[in-house]
N, C-alpha and C. Protein backbone atom coordinates (compact mmCIF):
# COMPACT_ATOMS: atom_id res chain seq x y z
N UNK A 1 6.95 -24.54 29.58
CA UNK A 1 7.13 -23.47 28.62
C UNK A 1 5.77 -22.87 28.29
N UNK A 2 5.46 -21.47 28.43
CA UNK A 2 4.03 -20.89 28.00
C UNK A 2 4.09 -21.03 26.76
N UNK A 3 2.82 -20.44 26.33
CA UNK A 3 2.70 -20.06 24.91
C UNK A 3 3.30 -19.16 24.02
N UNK A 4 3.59 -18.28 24.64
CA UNK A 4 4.37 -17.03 24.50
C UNK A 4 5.66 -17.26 24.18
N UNK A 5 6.49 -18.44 24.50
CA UNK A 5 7.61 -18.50 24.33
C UNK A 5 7.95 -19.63 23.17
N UNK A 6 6.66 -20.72 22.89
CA UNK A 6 6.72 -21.18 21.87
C UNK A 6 6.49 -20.34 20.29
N UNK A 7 6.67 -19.51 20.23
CA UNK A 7 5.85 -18.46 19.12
C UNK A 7 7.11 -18.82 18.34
N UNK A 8 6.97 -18.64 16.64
CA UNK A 8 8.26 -19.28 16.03
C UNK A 8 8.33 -17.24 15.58
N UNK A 9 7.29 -16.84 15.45
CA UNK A 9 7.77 -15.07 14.79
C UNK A 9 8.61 -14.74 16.15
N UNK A 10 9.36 -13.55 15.55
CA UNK A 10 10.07 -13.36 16.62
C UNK A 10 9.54 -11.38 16.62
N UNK A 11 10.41 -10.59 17.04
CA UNK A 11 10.20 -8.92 16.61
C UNK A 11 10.24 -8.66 15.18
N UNK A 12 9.83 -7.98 14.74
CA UNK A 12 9.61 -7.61 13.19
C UNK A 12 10.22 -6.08 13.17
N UNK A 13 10.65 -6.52 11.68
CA UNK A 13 11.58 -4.73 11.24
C UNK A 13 10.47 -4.25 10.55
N UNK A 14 10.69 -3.07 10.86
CA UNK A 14 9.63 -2.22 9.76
C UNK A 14 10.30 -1.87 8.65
N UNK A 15 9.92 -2.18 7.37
CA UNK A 15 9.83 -2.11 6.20
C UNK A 15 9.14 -1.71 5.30
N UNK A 16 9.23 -1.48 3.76
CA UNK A 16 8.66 -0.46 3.06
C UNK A 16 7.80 -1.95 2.70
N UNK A 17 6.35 -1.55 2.31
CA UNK A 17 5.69 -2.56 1.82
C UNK A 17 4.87 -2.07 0.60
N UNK A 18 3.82 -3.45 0.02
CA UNK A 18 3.20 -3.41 -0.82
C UNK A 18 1.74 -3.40 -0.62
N UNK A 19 0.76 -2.86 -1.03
CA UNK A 19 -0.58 -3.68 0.25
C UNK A 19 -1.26 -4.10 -0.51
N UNK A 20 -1.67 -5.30 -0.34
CA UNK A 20 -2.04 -6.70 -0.48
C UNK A 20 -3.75 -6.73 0.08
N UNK A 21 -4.83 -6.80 -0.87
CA UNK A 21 -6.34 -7.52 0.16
C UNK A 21 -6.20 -8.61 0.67
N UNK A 22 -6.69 -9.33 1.57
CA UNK A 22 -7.00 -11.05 1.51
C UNK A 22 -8.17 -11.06 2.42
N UNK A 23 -9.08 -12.06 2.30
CA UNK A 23 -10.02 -12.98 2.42
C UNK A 23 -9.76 -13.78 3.38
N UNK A 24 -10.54 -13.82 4.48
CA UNK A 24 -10.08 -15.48 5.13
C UNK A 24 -11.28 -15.71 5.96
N UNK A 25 -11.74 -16.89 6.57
CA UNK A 25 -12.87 -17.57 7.61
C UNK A 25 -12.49 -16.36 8.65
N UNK A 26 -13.59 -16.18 9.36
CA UNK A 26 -14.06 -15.47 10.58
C UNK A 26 -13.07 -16.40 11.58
N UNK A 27 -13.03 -17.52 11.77
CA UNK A 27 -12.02 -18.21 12.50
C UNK A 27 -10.43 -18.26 12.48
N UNK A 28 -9.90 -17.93 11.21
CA UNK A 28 -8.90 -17.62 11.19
C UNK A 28 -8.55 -16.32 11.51
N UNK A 29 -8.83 -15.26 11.52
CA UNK A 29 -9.02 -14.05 11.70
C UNK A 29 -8.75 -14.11 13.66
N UNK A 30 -9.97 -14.53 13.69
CA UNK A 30 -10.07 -14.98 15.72
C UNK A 30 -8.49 -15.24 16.09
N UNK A 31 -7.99 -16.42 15.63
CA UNK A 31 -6.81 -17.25 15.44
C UNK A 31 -5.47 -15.96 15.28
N UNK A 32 -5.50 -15.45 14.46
CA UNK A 32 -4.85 -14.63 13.94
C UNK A 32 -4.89 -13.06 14.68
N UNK A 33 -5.64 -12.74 15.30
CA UNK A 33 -6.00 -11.97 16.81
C UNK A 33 -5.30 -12.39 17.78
N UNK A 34 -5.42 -13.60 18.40
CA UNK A 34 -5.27 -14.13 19.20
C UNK A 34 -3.82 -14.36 19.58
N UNK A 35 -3.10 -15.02 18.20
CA UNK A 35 -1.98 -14.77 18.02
C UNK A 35 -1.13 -13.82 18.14
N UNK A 36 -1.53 -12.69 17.67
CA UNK A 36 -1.10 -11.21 17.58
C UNK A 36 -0.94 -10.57 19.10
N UNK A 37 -2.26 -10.97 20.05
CA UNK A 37 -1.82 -10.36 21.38
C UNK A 37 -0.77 -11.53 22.58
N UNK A 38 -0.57 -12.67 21.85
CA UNK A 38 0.65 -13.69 22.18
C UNK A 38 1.82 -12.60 21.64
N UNK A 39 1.89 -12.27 20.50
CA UNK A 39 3.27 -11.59 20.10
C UNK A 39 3.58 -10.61 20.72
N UNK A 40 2.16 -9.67 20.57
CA UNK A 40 2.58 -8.34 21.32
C UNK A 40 3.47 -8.70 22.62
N UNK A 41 2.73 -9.29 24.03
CA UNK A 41 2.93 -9.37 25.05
C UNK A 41 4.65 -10.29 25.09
N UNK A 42 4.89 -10.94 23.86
CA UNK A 42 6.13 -11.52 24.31
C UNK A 42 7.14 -10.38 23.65
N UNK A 43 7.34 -10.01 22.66
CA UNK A 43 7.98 -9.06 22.12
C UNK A 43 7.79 -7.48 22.12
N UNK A 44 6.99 -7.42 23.69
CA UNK A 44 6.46 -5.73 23.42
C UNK A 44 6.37 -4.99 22.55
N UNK A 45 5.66 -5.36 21.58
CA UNK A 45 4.59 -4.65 20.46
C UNK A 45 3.62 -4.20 20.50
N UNK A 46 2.76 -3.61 19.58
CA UNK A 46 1.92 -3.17 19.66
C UNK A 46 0.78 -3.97 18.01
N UNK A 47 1.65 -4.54 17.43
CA UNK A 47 1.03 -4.80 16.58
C UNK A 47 -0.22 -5.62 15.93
N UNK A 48 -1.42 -5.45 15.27
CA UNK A 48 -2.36 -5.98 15.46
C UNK A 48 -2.13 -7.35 14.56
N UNK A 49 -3.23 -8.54 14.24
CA UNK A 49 -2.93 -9.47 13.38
C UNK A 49 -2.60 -9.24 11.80
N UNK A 50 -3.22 -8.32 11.34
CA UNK A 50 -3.26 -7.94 9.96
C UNK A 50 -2.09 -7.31 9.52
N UNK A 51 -1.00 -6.64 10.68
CA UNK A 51 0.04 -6.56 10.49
C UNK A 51 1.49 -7.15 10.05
N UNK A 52 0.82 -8.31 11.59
CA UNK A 52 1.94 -9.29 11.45
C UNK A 52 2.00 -10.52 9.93
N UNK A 53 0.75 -10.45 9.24
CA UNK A 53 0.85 -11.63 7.94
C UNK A 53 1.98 -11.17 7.20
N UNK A 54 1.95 -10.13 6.90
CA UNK A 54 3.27 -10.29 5.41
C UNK A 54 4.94 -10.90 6.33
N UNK A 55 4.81 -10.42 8.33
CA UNK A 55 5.97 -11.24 8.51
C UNK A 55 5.80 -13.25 8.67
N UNK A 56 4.47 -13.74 8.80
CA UNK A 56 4.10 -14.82 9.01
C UNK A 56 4.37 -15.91 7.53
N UNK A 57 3.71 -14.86 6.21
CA UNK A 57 4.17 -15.52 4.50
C UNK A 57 5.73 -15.28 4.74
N UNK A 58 6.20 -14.40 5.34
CA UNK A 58 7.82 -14.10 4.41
C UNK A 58 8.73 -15.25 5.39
N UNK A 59 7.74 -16.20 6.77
CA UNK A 59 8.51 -16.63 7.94
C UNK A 59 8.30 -18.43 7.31
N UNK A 60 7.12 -18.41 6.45
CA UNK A 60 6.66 -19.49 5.89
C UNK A 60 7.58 -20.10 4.79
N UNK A 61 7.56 -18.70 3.70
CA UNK A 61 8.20 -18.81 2.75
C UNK A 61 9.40 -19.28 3.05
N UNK A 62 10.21 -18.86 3.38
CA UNK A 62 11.70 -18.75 3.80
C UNK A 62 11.90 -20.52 4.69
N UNK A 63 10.95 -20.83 5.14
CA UNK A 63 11.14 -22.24 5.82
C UNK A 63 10.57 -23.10 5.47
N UNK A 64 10.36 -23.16 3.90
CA UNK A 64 9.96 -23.98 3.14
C UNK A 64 10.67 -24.78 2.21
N UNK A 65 11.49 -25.70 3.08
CA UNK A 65 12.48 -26.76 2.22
C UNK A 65 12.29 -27.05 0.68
N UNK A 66 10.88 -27.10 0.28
CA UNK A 66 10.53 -27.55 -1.11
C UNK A 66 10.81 -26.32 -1.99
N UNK A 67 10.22 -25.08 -1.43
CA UNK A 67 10.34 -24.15 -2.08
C UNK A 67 11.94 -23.57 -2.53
N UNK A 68 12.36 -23.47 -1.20
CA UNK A 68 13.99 -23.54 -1.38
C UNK A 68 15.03 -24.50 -2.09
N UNK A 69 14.47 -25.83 -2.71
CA UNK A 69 15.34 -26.49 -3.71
C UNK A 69 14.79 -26.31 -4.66
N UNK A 70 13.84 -25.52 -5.04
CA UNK A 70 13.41 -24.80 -6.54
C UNK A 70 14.90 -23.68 -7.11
């Protein structure tokens, strides 16, 4: 199995958003690049890393057992 096919994001809807700053290590960023041209190429996108975070929190959120028995 490549890498490409382990990816847990899948295609993303476009949606109305909020915009949000954030902060992060020069390495996560790399990481988060890197990632982004894994997505593109499996889901023919175009989208860069800074795009894909609000679907990566909302993919987190949502599969967060603890959070969900709150």
């Amino acid at each position: 199995m490549s890498a490409t096919e382990k990816l847990r994001l899948g295609p993303q809807l476009k949606t109305g958003s909020t915009k949000l700053t954030v902060a992060c290590r020069a390495s996560l960023k790399a990481d988060l690049d890197r990632y982004a041209a894994l997505h593109a190429q499996r889901n023919r996108e175009t989208d860069d890393g800074v795009t894909l975070i609000p679907y990566m929190l909302e993919t987190y959120i949502t599969g967060d057992r603890g959070f969900k028995a709150d």
